[in-house]
C-alpha atoms as a PDB file:
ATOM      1  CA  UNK A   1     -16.111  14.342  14.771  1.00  0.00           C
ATOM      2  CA  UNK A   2     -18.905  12.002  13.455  1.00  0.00           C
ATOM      3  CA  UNK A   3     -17.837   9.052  11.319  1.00  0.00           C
ATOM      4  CA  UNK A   4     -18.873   9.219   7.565  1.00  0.00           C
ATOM      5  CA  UNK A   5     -20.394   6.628   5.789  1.00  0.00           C
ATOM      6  CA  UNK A   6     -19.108   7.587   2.394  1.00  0.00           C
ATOM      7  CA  UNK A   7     -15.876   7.359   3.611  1.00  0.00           C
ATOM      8  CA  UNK A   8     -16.125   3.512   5.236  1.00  0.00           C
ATOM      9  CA  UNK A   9     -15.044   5.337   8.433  1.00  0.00           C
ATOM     10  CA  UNK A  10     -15.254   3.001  11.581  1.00  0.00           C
ATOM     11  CA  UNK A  11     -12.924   4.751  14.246  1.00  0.00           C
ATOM     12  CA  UNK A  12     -10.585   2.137  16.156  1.00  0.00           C
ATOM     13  CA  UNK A  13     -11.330   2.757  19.983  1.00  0.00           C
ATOM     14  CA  UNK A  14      -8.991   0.172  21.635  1.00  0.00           C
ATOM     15  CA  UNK A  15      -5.453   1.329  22.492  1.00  0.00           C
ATOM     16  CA  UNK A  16      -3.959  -2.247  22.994  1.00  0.00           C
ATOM     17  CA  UNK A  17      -5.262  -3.005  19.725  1.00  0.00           C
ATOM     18  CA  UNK A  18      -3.439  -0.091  18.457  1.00  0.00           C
ATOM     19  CA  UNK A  19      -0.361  -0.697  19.893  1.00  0.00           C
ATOM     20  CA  UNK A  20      -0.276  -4.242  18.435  1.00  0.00           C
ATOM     21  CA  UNK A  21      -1.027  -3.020  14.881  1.00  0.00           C
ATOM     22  CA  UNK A  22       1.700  -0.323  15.585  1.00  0.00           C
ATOM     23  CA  UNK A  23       4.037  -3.009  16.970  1.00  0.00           C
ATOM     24  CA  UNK A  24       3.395  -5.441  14.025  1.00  0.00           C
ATOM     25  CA  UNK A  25       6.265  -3.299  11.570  1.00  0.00           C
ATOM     26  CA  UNK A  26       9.064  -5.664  11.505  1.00  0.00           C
ATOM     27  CA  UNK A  27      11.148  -2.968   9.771  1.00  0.00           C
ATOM     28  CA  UNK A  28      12.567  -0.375  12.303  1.00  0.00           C
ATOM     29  CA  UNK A  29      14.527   1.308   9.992  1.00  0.00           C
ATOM     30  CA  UNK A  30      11.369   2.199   6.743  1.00  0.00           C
ATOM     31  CA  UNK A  31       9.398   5.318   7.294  1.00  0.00           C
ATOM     32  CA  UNK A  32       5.830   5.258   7.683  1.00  0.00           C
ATOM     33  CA  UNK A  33       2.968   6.595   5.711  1.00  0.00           C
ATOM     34  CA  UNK A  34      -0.841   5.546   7.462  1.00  0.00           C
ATOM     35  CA  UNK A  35      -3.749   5.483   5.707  1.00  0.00           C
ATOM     36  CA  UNK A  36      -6.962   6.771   7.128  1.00  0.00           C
ATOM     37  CA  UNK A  37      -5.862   8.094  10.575  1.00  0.00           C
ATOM     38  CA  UNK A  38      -9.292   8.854  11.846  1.00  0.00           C
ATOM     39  CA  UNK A  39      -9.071  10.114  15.592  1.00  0.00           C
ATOM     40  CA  UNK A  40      -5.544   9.581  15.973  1.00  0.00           C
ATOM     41  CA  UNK A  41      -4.856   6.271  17.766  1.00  0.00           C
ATOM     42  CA  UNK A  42      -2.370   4.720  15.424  1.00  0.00           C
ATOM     43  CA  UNK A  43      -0.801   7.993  14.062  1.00  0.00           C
ATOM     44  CA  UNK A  44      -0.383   8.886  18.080  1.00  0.00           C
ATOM     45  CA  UNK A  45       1.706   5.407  18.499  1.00  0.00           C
ATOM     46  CA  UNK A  46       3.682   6.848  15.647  1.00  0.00           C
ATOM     47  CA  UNK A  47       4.752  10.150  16.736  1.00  0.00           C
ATOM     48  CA  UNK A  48       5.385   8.244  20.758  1.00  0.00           C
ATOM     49  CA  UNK A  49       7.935   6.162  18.599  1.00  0.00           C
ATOM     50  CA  UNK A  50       9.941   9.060  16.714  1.00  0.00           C
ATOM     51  CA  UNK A  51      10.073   7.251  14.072  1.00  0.00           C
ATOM     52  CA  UNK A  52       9.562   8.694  10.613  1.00  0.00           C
ATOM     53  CA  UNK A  53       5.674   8.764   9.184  1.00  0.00           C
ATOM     54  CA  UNK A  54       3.266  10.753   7.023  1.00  0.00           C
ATOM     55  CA  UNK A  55      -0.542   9.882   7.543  1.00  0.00           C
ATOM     56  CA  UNK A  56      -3.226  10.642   4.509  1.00  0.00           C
ATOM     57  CA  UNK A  57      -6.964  11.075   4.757  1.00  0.00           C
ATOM     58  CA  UNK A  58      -9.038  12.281   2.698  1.00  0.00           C
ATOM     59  CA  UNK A  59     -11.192  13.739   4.788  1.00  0.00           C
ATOM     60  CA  UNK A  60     -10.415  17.550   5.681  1.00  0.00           C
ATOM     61  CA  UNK A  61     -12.786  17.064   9.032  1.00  0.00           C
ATOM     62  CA  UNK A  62     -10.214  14.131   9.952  1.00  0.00           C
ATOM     63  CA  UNK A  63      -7.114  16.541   9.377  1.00  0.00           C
ATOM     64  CA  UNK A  64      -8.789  19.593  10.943  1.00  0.00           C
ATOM     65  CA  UNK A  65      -9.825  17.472  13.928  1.00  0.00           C
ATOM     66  CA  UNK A  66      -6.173  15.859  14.219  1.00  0.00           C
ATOM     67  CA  UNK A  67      -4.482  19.690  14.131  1.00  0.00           C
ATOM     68  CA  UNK A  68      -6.203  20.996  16.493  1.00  0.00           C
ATOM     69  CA  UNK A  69      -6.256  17.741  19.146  1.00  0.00           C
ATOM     70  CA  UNK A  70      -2.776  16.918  18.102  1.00  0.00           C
ATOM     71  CA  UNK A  71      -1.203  20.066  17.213  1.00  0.00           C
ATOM     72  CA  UNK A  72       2.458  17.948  16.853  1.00  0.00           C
ATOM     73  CA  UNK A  73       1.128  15.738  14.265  1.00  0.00           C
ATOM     74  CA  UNK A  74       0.457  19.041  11.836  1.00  0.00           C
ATOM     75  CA  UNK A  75       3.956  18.495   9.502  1.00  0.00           C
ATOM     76  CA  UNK A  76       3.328  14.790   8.934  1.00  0.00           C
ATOM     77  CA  UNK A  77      -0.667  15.055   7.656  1.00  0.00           C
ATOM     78  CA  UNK A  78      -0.925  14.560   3.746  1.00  0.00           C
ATOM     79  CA  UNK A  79      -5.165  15.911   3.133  1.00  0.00           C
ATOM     80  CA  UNK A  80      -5.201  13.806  -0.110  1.00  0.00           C
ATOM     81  CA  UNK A  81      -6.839  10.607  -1.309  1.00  0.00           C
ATOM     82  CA  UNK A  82      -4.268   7.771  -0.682  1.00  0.00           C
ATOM     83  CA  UNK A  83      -5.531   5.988  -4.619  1.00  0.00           C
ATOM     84  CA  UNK A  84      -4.601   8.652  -6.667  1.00  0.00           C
ATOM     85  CA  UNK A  85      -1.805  10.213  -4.313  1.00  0.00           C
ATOM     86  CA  UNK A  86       1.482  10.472  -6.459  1.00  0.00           C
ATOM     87  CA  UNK A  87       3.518   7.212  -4.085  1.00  0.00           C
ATOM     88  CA  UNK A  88       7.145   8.670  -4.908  1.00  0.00           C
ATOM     89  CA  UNK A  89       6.533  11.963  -3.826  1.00  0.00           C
ATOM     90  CA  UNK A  90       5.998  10.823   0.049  1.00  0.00           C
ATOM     91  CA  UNK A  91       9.211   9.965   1.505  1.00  0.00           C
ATOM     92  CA  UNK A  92      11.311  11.270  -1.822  1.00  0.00           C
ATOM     93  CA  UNK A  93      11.442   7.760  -3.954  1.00  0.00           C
ATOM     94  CA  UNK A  94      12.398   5.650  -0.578  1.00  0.00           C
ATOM     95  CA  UNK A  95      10.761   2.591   0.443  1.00  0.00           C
ATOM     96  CA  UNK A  96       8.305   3.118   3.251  1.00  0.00           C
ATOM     97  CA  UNK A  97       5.507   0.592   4.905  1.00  0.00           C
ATOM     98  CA  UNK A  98       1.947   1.057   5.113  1.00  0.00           C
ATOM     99  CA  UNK A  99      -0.099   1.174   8.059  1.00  0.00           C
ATOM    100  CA  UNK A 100      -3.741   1.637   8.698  1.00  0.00           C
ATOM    101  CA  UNK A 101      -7.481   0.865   9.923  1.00  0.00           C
ATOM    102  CA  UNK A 102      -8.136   1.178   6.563  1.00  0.00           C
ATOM    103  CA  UNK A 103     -11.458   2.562   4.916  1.00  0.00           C
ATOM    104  CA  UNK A 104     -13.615  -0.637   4.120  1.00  0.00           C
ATOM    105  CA  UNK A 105     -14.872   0.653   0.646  1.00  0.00           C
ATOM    106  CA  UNK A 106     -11.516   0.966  -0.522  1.00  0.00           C
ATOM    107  CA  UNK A 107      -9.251  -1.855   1.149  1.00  0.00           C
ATOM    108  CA  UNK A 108      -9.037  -3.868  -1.957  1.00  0.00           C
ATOM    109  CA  UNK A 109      -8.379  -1.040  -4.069  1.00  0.00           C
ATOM    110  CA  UNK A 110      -6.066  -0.331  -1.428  1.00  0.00           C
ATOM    111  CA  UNK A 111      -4.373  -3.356  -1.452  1.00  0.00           C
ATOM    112  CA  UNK A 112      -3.752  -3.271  -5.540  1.00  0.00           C
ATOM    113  CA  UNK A 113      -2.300   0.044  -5.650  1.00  0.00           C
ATOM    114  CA  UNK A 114       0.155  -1.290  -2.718  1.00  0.00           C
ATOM    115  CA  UNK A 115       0.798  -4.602  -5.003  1.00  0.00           C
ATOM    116  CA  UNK A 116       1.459  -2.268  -8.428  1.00  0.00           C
ATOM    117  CA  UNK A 117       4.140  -0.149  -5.796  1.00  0.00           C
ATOM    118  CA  UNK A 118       5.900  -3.272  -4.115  1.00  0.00           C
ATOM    119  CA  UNK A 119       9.206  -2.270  -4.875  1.00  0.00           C
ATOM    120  CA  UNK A 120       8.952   0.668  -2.496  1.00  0.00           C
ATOM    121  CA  UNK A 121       6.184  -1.017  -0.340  1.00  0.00           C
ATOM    122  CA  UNK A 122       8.325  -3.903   1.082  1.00  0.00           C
ATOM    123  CA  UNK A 123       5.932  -4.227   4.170  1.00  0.00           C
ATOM    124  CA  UNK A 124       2.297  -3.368   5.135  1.00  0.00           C
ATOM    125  CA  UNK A 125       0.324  -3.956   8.266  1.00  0.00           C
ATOM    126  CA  UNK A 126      -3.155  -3.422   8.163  1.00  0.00           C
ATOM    127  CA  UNK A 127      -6.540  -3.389   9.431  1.00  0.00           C
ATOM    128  CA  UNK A 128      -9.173  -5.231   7.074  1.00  0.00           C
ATOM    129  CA  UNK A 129     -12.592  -6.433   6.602  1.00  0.00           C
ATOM    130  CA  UNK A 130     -12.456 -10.268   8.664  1.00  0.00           C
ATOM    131  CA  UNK A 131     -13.573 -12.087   4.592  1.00  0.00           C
ATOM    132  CA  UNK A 132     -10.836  -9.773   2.827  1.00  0.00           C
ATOM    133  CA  UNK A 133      -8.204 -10.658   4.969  1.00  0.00           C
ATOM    134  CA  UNK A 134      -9.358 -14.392   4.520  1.00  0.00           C
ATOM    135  CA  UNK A 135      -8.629 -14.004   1.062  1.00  0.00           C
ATOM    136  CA  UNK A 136      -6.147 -12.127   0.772  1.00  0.00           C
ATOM    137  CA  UNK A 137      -4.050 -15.099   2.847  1.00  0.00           C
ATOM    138  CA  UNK A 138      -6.488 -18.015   1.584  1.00  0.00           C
ATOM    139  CA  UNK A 139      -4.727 -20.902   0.005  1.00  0.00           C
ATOM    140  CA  UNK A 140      -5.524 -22.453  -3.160  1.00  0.00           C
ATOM    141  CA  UNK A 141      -8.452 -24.714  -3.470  1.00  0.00           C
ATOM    142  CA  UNK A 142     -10.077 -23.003  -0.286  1.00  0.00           C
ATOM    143  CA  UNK A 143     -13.668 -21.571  -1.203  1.00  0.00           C
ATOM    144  CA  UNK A 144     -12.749 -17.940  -0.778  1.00  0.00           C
ATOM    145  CA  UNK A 145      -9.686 -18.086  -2.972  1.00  0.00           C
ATOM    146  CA  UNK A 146      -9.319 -15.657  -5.618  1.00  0.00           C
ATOM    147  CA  UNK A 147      -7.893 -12.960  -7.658  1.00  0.00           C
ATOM    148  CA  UNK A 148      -7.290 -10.910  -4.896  1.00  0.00           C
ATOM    149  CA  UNK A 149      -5.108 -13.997  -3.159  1.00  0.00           C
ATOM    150  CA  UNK A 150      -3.008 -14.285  -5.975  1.00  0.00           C
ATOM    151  CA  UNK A 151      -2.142 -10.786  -6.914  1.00  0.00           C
ATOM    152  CA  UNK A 152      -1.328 -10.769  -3.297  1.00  0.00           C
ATOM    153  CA  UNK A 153       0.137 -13.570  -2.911  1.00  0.00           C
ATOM    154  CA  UNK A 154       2.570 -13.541  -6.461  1.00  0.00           C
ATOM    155  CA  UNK A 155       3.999 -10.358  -4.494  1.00  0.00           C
ATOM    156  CA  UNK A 156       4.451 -10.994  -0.825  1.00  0.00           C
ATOM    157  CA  UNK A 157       4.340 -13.261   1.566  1.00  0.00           C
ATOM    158  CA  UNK A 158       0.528 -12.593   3.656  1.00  0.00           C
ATOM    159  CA  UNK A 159       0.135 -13.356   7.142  1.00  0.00           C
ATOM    160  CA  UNK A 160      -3.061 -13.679   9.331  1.00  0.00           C
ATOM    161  CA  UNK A 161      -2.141 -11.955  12.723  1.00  0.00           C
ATOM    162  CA  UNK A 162      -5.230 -11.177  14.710  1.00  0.00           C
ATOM    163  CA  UNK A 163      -9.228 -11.091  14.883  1.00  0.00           C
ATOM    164  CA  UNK A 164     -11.261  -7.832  16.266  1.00  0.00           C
ATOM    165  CA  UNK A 165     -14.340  -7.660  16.647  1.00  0.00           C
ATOM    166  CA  UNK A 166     -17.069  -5.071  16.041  1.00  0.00           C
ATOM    167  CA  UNK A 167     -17.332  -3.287  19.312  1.00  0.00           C
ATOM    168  CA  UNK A 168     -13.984  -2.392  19.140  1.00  0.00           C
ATOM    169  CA  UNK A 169     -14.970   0.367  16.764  1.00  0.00           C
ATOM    170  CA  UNK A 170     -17.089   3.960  16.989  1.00  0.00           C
ATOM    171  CA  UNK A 171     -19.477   3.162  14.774  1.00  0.00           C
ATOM    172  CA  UNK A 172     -19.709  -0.715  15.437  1.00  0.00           C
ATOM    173  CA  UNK A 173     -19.643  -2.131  12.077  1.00  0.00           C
ATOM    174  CA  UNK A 174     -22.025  -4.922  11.597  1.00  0.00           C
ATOM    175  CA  UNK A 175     -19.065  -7.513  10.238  1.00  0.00           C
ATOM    176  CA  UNK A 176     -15.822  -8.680  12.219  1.00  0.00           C
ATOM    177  CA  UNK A 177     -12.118  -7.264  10.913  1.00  0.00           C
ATOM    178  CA  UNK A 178      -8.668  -8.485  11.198  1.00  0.00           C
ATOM    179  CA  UNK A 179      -5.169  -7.346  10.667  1.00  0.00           C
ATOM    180  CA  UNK A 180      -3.083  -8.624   8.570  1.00  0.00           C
ATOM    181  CA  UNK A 181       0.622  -8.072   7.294  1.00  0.00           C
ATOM    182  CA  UNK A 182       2.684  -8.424   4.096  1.00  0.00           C
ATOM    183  CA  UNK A 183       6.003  -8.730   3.571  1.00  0.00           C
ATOM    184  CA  UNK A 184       7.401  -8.057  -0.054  1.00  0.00           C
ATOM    185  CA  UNK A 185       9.062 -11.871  -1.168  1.00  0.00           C
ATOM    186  CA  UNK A 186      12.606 -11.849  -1.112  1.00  0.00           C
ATOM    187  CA  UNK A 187      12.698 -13.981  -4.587  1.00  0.00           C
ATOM    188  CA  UNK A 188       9.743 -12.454  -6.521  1.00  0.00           C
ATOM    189  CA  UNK A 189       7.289 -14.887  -8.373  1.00  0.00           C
ATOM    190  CA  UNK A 190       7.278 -12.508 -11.615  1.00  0.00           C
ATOM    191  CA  UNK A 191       9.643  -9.849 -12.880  1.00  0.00           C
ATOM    192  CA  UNK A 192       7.954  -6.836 -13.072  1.00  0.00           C
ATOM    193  CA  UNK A 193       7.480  -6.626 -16.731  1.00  0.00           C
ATOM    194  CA  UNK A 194       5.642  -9.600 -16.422  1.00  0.00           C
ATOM    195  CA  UNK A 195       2.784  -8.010 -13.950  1.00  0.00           C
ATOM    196  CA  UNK A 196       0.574  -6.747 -16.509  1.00  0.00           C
ATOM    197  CA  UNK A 197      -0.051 -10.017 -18.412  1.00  0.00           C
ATOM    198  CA  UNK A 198      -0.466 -12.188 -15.197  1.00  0.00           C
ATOM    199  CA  UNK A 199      -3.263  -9.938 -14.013  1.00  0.00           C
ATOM    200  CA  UNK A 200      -4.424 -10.300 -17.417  1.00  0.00           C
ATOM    201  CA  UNK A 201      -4.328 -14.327 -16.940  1.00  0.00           C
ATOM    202  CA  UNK A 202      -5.420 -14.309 -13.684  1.00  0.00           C
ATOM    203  CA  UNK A 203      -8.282 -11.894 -14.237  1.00  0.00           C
ATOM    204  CA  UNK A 204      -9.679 -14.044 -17.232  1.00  0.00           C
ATOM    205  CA  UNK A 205      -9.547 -17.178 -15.442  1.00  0.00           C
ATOM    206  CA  UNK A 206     -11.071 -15.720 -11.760  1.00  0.00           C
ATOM    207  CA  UNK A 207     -13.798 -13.979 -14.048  1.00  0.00           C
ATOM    208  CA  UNK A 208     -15.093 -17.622 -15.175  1.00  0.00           C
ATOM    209  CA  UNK A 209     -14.375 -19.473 -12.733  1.00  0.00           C
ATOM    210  CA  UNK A 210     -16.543 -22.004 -12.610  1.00  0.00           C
ATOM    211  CA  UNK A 211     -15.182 -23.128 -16.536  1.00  0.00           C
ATOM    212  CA  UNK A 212     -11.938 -25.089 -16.779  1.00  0.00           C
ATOM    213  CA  UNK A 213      -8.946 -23.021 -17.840  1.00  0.00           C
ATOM    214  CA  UNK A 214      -8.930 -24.067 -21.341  1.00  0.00           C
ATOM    215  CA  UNK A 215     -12.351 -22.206 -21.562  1.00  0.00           C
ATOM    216  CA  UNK A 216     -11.579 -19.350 -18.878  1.00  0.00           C
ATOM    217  CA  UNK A 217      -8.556 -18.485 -21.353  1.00  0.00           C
ATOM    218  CA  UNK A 218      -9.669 -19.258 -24.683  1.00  0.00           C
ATOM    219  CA  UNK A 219      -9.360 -15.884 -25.780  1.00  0.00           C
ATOM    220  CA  UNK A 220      -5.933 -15.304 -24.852  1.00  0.00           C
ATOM    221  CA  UNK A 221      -4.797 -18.349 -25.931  1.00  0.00           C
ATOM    222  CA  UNK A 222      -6.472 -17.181 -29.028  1.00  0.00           C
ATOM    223  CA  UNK A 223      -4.865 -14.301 -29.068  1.00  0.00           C
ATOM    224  CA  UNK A 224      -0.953 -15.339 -28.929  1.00  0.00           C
ATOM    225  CA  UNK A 225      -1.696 -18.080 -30.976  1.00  0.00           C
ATOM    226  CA  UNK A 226      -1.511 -21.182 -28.382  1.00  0.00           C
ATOM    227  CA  UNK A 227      -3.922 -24.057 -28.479  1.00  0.00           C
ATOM    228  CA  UNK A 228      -5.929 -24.043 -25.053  1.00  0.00           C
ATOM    229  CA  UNK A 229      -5.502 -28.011 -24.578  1.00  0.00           C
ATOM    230  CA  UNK A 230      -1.532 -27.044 -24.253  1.00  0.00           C
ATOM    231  CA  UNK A 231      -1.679 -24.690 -21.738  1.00  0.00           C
ATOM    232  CA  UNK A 232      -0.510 -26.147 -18.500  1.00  0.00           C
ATOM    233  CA  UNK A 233      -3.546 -27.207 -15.843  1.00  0.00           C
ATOM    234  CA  UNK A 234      -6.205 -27.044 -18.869  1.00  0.00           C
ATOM    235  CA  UNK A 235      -8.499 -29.472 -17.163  1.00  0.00           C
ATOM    236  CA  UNK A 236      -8.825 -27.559 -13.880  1.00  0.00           C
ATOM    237  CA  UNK A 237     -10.410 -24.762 -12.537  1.00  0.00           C
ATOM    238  CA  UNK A 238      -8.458 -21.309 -11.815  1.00  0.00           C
ATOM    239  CA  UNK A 239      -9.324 -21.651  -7.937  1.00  0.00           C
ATOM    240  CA  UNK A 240      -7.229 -24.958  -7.672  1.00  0.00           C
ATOM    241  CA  UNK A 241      -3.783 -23.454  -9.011  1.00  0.00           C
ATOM    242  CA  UNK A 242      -1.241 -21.954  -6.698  1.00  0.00           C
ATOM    243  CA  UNK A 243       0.505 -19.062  -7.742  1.00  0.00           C
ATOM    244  CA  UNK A 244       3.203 -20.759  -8.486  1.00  0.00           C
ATOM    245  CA  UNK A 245       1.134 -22.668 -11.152  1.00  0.00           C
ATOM    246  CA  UNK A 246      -0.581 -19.170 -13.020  1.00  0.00           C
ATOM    247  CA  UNK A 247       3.095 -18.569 -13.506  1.00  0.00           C
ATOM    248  CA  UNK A 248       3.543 -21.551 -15.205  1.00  0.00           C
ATOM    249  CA  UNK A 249       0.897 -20.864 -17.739  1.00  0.00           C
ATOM    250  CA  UNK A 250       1.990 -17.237 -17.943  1.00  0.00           C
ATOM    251  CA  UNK A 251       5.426 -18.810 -19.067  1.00  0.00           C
ATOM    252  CA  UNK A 252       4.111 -20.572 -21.416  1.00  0.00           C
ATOM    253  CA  UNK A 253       1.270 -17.591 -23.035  1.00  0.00           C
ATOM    254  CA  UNK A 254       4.221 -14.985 -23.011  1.00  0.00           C
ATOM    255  CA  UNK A 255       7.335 -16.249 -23.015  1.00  0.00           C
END
């Protein structure tokens, strides 16, 4: 089975790095569903570990291939496409955590639709692109900080846990990865009624980033009739606020 391009498929060929992904769940007790199983080294782990799990690909070649070398693994293989695969309908509306070497041209899309489903994806552990794992965990006022770190980052706590490099794969990718986990935050930064407007906020500010927030959110400022000079932070730029700081200012747009 031949890795597909269209798919961002880079097969993971090194078992202890497997195992470490595998062993990087803190939660014993959640099912879980992988993303992308490819050749079987993760989803493998898995099954060795009886614990409960569903893997998705997209690919029928992946699930064909994974029948027939893993004939076991048949009742937990989901052929759908993980972004528009209905997330209650897995485990029957319980909380599960993610796992994968997931599909570079759709990690961050991967990583929203697990954000918009935190409150039955309390953990995830997963293989990334080396610069979006950077952001995903980067701090504020760091150069590759960003949307992505606080949508993230107003939802779970992120942690950096290793480097791998490119041979590790079948095809060798030409850019490093890393795996990283999340763990849902015990006291949550927003309620989630409040998600929609502080992607809004965030979204308007990250697109202009370069202008100071009073000009980055004119228009919605505009728009619930507050004066941009009495927003909170006006004078500085959206990549030098914390999270904790966009909530502020969403506080203060929508009360």
């Amino acid at each position: 089975m031949r890795a597909k391009k269209h798919f961002g498929q880079h097969f993971l060929t090194q078992p202890s790095i497997a195992r470490e992904i595998v062993g990087s769940l803190s939660s014993d007790h959640l099912p879980v569903l992988e993303i992308g199983p490819g050749k079987g080294v993760l989803t493998s782990l898995l099954l060795e570990s009886s614990r409960e799990f569903r893997a998705v690909d997209i690919d029928t070649e992946v699930i064909a291939y994974l029948r027939k070398a893993h004939p076991s693994l048949s009742s937990h293989l989901i052929e759908d496409d993980f972004l528009t695969l209905d997330i209650n309908s897995v485990f029957g509306m319980r909380p599960f955590a993610l796992l994968g070497n997931f599909p570079y041209n759709i990690s961050s899309q991967i990583l929203f639709k697990t954000v918009e489903n935190h409150t039955v994806i309390p953990e995830m552990v997963g293989m990334f692109q080396k610069e979006v794992a950077l952001r995903v965990c980067a701090d504020a006022g760091c150069k590759v900080y960003g949307l992505l770190s606080v949508w993230v980052q107003a939802h779970y706590s992120v942690e950096y846990l290793i480097d791998v490099p490119p041979e590790m794969f079948r095809p060798v990718p030409k850019i490093d990865s890393a795996v990283i986990r999340l763990r849902v935050l015990d006291t949550p930064a927003l309620d989630a009624s409040e998600s929609g407007t502080f992607l809004k906020i965030i979204k308007a500010a990250f697109n202009q980033r370069r202008k100071k927030l009073s000009n980055a959110l004119k228009n919605i400022c505009t728009e619930v009739g507050v004066t941009p000079s009495e927003i909170p932070y006006a004078d500085l730029r959206a990549e030098a606020l914390t999270v904790a700081q966009f909530c502020e200012i969403l506080k203060i747009l929508f009360p």
